[in-house]
Protein backbone atom coordinates (compact mmCIF):
# COMPACT_ATOMS: atom_id res chain seq x y z
CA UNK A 1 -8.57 -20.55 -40.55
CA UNK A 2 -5.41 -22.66 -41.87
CA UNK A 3 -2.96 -24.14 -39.43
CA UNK A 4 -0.55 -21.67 -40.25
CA UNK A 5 -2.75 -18.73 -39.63
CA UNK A 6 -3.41 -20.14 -36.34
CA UNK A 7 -0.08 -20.51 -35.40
CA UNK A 8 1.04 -17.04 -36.33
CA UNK A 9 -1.75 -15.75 -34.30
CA UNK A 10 -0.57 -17.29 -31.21
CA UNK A 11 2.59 -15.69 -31.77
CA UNK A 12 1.29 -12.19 -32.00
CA UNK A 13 -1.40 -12.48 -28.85
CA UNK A 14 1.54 -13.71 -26.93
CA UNK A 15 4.17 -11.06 -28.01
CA UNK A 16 1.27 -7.99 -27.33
CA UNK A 17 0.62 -9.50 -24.07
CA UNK A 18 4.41 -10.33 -23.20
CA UNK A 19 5.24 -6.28 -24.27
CA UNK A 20 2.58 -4.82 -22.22
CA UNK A 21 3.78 -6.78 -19.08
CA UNK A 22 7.21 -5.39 -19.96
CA UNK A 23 5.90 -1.73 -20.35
CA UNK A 24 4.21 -2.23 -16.94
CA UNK A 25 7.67 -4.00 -15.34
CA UNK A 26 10.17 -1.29 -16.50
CA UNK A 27 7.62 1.61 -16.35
CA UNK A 28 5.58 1.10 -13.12
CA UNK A 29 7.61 -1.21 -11.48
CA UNK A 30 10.79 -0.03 -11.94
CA UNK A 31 9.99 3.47 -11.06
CA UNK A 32 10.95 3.00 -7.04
CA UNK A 33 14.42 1.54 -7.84
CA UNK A 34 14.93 4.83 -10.28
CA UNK A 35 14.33 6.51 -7.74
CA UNK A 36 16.33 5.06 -5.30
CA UNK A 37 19.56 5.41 -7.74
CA UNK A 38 18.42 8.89 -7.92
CA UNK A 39 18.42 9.73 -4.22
CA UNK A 40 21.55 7.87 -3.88
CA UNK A 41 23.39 10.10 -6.47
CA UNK A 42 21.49 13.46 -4.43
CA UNK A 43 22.10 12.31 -0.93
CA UNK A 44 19.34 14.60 0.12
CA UNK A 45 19.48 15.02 3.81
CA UNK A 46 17.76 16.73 6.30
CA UNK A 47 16.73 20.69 6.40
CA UNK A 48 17.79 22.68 9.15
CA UNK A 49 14.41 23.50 9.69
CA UNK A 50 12.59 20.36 9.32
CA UNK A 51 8.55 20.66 9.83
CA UNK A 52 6.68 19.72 12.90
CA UNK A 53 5.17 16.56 12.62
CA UNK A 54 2.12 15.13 14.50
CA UNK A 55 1.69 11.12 14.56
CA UNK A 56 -1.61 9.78 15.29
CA UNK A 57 -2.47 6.26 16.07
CA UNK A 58 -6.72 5.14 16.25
CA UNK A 59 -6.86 2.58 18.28
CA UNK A 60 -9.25 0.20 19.91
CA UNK A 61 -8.43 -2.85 22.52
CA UNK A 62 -4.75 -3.23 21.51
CA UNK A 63 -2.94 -2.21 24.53
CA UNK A 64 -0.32 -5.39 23.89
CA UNK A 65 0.13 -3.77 20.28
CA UNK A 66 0.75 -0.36 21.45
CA UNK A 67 2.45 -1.59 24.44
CA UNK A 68 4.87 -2.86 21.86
CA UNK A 69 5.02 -0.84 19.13
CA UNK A 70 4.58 3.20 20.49
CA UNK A 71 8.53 3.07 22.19
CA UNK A 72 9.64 1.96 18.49
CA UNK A 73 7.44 5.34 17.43
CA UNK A 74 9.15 7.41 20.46
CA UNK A 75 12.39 6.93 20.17
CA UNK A 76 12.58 8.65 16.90
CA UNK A 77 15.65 10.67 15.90
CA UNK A 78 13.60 13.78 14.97
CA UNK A 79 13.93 17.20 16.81
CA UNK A 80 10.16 17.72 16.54
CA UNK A 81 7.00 15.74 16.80
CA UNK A 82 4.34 14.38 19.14
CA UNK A 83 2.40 11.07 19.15
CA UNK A 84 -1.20 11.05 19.50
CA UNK A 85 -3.24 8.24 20.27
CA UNK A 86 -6.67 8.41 20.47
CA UNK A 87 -8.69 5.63 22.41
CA UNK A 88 -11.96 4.60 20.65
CA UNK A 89 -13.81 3.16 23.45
CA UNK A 90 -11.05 0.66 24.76
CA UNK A 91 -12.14 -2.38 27.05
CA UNK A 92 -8.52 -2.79 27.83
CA UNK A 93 -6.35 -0.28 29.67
CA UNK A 94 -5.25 1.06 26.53
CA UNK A 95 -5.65 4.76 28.55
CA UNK A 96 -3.64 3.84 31.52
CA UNK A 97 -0.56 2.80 29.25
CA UNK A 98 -0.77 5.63 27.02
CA UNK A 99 -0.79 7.51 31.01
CA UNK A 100 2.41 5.53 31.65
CA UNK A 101 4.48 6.26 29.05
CA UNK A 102 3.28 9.75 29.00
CA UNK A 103 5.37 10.41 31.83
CA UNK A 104 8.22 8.87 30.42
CA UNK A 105 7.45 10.83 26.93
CA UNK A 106 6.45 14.49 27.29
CA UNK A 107 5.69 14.17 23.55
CA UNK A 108 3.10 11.76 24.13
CA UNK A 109 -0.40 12.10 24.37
CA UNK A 110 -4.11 10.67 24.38
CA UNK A 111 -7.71 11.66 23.91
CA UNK A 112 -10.48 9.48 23.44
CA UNK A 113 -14.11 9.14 21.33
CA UNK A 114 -17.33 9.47 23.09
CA UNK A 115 -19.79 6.36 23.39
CA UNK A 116 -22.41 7.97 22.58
CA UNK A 117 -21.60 8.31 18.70
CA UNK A 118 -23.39 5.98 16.40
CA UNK A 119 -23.63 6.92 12.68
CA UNK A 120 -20.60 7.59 12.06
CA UNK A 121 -17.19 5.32 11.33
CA UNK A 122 -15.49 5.02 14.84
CA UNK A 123 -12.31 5.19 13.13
CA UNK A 124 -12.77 8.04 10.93
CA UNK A 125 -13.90 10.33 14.39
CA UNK A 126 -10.85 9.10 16.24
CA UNK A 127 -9.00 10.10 12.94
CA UNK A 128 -10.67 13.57 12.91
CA UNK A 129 -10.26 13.99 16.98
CA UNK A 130 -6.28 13.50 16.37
CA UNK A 131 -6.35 16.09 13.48
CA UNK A 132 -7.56 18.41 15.54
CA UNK A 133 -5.32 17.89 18.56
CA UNK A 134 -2.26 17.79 16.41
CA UNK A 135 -0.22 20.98 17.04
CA UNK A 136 2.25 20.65 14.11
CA UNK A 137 2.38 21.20 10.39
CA UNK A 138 2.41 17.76 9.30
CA UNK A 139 0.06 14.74 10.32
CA UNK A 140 1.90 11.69 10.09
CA UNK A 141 -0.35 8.52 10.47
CA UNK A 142 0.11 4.74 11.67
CA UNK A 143 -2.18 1.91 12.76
CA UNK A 144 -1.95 0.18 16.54
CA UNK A 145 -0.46 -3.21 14.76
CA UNK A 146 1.84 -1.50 12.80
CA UNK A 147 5.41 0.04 14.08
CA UNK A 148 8.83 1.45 11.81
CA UNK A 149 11.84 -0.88 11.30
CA UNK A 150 14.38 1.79 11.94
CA UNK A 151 14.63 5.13 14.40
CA UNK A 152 14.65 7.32 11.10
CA UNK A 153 11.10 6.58 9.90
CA UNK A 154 10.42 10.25 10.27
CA UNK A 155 13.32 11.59 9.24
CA UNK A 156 12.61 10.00 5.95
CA UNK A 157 9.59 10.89 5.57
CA UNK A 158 9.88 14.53 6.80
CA UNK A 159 13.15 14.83 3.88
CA UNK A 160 10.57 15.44 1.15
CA UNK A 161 8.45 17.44 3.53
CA UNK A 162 8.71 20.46 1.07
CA UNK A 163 6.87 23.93 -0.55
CA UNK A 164 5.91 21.38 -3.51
CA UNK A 165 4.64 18.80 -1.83
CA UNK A 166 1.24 17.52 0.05
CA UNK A 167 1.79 14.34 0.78
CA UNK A 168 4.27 11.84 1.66
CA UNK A 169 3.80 8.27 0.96
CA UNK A 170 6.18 5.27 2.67
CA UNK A 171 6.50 1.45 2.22
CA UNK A 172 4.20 -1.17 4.13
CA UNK A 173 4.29 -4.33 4.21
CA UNK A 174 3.29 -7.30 6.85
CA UNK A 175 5.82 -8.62 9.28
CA UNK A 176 7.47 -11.94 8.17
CA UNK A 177 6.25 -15.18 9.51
CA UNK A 178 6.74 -18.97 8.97
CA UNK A 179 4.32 -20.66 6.48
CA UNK A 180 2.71 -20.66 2.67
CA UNK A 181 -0.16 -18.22 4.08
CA UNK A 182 2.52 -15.54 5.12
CA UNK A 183 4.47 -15.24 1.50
CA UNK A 184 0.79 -14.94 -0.03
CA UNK A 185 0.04 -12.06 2.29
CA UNK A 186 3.48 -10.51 1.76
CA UNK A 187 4.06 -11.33 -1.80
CA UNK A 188 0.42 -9.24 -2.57
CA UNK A 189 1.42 -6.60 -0.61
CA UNK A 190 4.50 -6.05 -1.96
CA UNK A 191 2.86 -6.14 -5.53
CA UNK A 192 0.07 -3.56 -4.69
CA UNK A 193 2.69 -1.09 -2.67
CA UNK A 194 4.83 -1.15 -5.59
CA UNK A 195 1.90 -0.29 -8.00
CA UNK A 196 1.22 2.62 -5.81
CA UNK A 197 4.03 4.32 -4.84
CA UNK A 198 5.20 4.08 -8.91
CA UNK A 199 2.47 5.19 -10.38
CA UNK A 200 2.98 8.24 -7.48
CA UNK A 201 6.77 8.72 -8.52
CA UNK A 202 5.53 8.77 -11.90
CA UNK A 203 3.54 11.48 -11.02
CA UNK A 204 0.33 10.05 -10.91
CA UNK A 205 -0.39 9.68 -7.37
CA UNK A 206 -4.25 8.97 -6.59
CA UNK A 207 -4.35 7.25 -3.03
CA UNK A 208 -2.50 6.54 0.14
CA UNK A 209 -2.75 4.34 2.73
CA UNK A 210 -2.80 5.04 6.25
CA UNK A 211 -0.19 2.67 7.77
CA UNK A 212 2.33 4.51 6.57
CA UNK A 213 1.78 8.28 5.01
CA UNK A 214 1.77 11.89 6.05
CA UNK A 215 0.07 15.22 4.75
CA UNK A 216 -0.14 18.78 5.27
CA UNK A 217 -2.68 19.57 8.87
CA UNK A 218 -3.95 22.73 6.73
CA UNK A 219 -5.19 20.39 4.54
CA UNK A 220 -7.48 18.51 6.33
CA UNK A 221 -9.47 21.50 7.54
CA UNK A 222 -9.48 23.00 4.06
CA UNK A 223 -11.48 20.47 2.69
CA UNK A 224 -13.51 19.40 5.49
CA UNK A 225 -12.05 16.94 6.21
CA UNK A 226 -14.00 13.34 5.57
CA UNK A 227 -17.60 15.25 5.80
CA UNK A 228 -17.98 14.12 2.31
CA UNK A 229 -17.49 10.19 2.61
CA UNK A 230 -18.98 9.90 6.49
CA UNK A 231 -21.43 6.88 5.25
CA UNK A 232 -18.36 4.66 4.73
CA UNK A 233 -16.58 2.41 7.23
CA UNK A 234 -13.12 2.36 5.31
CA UNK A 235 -11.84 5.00 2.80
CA UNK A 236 -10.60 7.91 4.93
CA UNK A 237 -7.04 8.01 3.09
CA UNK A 238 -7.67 6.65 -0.01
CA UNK A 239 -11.06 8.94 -0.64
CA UNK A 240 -9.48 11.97 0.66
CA UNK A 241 -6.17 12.26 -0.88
CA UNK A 242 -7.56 11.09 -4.27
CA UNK A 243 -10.24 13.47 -4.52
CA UNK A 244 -8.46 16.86 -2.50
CA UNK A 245 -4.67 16.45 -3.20
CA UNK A 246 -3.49 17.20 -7.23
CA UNK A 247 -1.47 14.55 -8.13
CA UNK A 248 2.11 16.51 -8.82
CA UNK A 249 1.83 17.26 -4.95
CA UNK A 250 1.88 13.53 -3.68
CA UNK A 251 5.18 12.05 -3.66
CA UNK A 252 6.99 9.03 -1.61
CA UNK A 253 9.83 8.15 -0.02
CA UNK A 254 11.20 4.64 -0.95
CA UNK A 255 13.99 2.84 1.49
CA UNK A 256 14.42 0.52 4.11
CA UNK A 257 14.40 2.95 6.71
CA UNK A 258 10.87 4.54 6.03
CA UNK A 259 9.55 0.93 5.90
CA UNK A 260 6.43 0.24 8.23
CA UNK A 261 5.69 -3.51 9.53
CA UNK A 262 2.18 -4.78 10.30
CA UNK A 263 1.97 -7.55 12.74
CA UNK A 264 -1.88 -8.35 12.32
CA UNK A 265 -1.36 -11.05 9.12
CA UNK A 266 -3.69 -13.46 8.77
CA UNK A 267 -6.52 -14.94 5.97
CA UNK A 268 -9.40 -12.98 7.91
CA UNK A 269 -7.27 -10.08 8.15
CA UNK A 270 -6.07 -9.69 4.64
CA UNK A 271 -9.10 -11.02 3.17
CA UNK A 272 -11.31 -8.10 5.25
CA UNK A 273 -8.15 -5.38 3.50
CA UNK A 274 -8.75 -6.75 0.42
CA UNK A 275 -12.38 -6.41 -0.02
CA UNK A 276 -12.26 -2.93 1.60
CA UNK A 277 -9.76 -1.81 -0.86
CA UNK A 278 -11.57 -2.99 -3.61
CA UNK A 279 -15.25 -1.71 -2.74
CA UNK A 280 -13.67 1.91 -2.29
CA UNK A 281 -11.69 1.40 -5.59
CA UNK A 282 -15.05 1.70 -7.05
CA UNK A 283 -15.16 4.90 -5.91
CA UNK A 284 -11.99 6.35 -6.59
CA UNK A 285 -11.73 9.03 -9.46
CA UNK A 286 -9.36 8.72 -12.10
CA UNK A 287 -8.23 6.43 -15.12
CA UNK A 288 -5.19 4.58 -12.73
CA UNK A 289 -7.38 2.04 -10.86
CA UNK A 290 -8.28 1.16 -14.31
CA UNK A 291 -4.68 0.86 -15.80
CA UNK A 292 -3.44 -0.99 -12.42
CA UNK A 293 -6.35 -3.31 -13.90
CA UNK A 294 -5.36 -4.25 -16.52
CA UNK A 295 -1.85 -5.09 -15.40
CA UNK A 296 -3.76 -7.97 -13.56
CA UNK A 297 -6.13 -8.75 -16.46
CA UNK A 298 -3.11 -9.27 -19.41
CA UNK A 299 -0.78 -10.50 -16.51
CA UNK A 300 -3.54 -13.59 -15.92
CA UNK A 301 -4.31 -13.47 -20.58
CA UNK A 302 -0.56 -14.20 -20.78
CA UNK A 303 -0.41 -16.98 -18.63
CA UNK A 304 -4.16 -18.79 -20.10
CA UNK A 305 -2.13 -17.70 -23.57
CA UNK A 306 1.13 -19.37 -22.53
CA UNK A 307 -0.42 -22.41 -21.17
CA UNK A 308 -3.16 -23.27 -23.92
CA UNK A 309 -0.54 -21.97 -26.57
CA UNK A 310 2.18 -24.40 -25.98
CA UNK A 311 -0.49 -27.20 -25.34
CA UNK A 312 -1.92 -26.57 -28.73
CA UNK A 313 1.48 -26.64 -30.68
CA UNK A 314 2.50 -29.90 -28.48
CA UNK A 315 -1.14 -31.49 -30.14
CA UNK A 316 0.05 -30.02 -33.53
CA UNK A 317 3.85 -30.44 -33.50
CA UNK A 318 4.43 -26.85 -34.03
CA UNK A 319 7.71 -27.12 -32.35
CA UNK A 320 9.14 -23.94 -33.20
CA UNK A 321 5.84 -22.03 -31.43
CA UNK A 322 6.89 -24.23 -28.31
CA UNK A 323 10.05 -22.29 -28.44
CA UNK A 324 8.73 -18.74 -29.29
CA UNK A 325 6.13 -18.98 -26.96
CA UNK A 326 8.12 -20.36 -24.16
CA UNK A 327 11.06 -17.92 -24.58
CA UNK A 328 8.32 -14.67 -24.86
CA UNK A 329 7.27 -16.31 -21.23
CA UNK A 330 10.78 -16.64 -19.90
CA UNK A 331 11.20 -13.04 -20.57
CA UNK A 332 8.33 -11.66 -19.36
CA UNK A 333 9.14 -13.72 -15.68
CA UNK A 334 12.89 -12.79 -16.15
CA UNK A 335 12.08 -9.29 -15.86
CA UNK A 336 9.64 -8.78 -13.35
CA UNK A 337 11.96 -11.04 -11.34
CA UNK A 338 15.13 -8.48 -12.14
CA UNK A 339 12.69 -5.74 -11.46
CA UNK A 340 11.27 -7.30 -8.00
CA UNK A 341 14.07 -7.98 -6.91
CA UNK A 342 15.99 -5.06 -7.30
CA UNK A 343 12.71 -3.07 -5.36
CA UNK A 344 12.56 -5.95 -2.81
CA UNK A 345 16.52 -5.46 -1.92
CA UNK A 346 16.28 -1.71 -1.35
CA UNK A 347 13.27 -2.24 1.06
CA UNK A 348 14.90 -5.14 3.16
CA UNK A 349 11.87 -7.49 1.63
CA UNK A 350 11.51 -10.70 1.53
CA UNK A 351 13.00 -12.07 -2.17
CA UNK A 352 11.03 -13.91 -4.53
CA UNK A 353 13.55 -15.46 -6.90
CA UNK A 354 12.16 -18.78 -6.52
CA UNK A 355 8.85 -18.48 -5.92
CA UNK A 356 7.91 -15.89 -8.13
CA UNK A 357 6.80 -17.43 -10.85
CA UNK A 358 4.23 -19.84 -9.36
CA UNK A 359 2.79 -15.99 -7.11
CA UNK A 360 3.14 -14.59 -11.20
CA UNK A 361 0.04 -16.85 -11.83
CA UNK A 362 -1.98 -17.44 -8.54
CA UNK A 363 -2.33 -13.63 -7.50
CA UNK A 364 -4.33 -12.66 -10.94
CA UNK A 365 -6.55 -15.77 -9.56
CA UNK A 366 -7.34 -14.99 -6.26
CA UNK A 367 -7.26 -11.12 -7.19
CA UNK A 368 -10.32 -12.35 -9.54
CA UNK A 369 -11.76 -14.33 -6.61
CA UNK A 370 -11.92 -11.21 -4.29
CA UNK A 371 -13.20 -9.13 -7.00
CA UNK A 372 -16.22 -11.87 -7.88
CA UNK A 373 -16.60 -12.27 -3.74
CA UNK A 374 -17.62 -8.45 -3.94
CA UNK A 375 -19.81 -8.49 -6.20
CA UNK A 376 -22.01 -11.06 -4.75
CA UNK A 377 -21.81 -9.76 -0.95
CA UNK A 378 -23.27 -7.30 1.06
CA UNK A 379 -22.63 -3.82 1.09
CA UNK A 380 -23.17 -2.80 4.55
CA UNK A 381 -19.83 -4.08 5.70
CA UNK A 382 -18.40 -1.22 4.10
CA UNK A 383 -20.92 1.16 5.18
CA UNK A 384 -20.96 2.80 8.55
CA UNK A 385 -22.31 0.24 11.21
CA UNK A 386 -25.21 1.60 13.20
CA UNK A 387 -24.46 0.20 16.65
């Protein structure tokens, strides 16, 4: 191949790979802030029959967590729901706080799993014992490390509560800490969120994740709940919704004031999320796990591109591919920085002006690593533990 042809070549890999990352950043990623301006311009409030909604917290030894985070869920400014919290087996005295501020909160209330279960995920029982306690419409559902930011969590949520819709979807993200380790956490989570609740405004809503979502009780029952998916440890939101819930009927709610925080960040933490997500992504239905793929996969091309591009035209003195292969970069990071930052603003998030671009070309890398840990580790971590 001459010189020339080579050149030209780089030119046109680079500009396919910069406009696919642009169809992905003003598409996908975009889609929240859309729909922000949108609600802004509605200024949908509040029915004047808002649903009943049931929040249910699985927990096991984290009486400091709840101890800290169920007033935050309490003290919501909604006329009607009830907290459920049901103790898997506690060593603490996760029962006699939930007893506490029972008395304080008439809307509060606890049940417990039985010890004597053994094939089946702990969490997905204490999941299906709250179901079944719940006495409204709508089961709302948090984790014990996890709390809202703002008194109108539910109100949010419960404002697209309506005849065409299933499921409700909100923002989660870790809480913010001091250090490198924290913005790696954060900066991944924001990423993955945003994938998810776009491609659900979009209309192509496959999954949800249970820090932070609610769905129609009726539901639940209808489908049998998670009979169908009892072998695995992990999965109960993702599995369900994507395989029971049509995907016009899942929407989300995107502000600041529907944001969850999760206090449990750390590298054993977010490494054990990240391989769970990952091994049930395998067993998710649909074409989007797939196209949120490949975003990662031409995201980590453009860079190898970018870098061994401009390396090879610095060997050859191709000066001008320097330029057009630097500026198609500069774009590309531009926009997703426009785009993140725009999302990141509306959800009170930490901003990634700065920083972005060296995140832009270590999360492909350690999203690779995770995916090539998988493969080569045991399954039964996944699987329901036999204790």
């Amino acid at each position: 191949m001459e010189i020339e042809s080579i050149e030209y070549t780089l030119w046109i890999v680079v500009g396919v790979l910069t406009i696919i990352q642009l169809l992905y950043t003003f598409i996908l990623y975009y889609a929240p802030h859309r729909r922000i301006k949108a609600e802004r311009k509605e200024q949908r409030s509040l029915s004047g029959n808002p649903p009943g909604m049931s929040v249910i917290i699985a927990t096991s030894d984290c009486e400091h967590l709840l101890e800290k985070h169920l007033p935050l869920i309490l003290q919501q400014e909604y006329p009607d729901f009830e907290v459920i919290v049901v103790d898997d087996n506690s060593k603490d005295d996760t029962r006699e706080l939930v007893g506490r501020l029972s008395e304080q909160y008439p809307n509060l209330y606890g049940t417990f799993t039985s010890d004597s279960i053994r094939y089946i995920s702990h969490k997905k029982l204490a999941l299906m014992l709250g179901i079944k306690a719940a006495k409204k419409e709508w089961v709302v559902f948090i984790e014990p490390d996890c709390y809202p930011v703002s008194n109108q969590w539910l109100a949010r949520l419960a404002r697209h509560c309506t005849d065409s819709t299933d499921v409700v979807l909100g923002y989660s993200n870790y809480e913010r800490k001091s250090g490198f380790a924290n913005l790696c956490y954060m900066y991944d989570t924001l990423l993955q969120q945003l994938r998810m609740l776009g491609i659900t405004l979009l209309g192509k809503g496959y999954m949800g994740i249970g820090r932070n979502m609610a769905y129609r009780r009726q539901i639940f029952f209808d489908h049998k709940g998670y009979s169908r998916h009892l072998d695995l440890e992990r999965g109960e939101d993702d599995l369900f919704i994507n395989e029971h819930i049509a995907s016009r009927r899942i929407t989300a709610d995107i502000s600041s004031e529907s944001v969850v925080r999760c206090t449990s960040a750390n590298v054993y933490t977010w490494k054990g999320d990240k391989l769970s997500r990952l091994f049930i992504r395998g067993k998710i239905h649909g074409m989007q796990p797939f196209l949120l793929g490949a975003d990662t996969l031409t995201r980590l091309l453009l860079f190898i591109m970018v870098a061994g591009g401009i390396t090879l035209s610095i060997m050859h003195h191709w000066w001008l591919s320097v330029g057009v292969i630097a500026a198609l970069w500069f774009i590309s990071l531009g926009c997703r920085i426009f785009v993140y930052h725009r999302a990141s603003r509306a959800l009170d998030e930490r901003l990634y002006n700065v920083s972005l671009p060296l995140f832009d070309i270590i999360q492909p890398c350690w999203e690779l690593f995770f995916r090539m840990h998988l493969l080569v580790s045991s399954k039964r971590a996944h699987l329901r533990r036999k204790v």
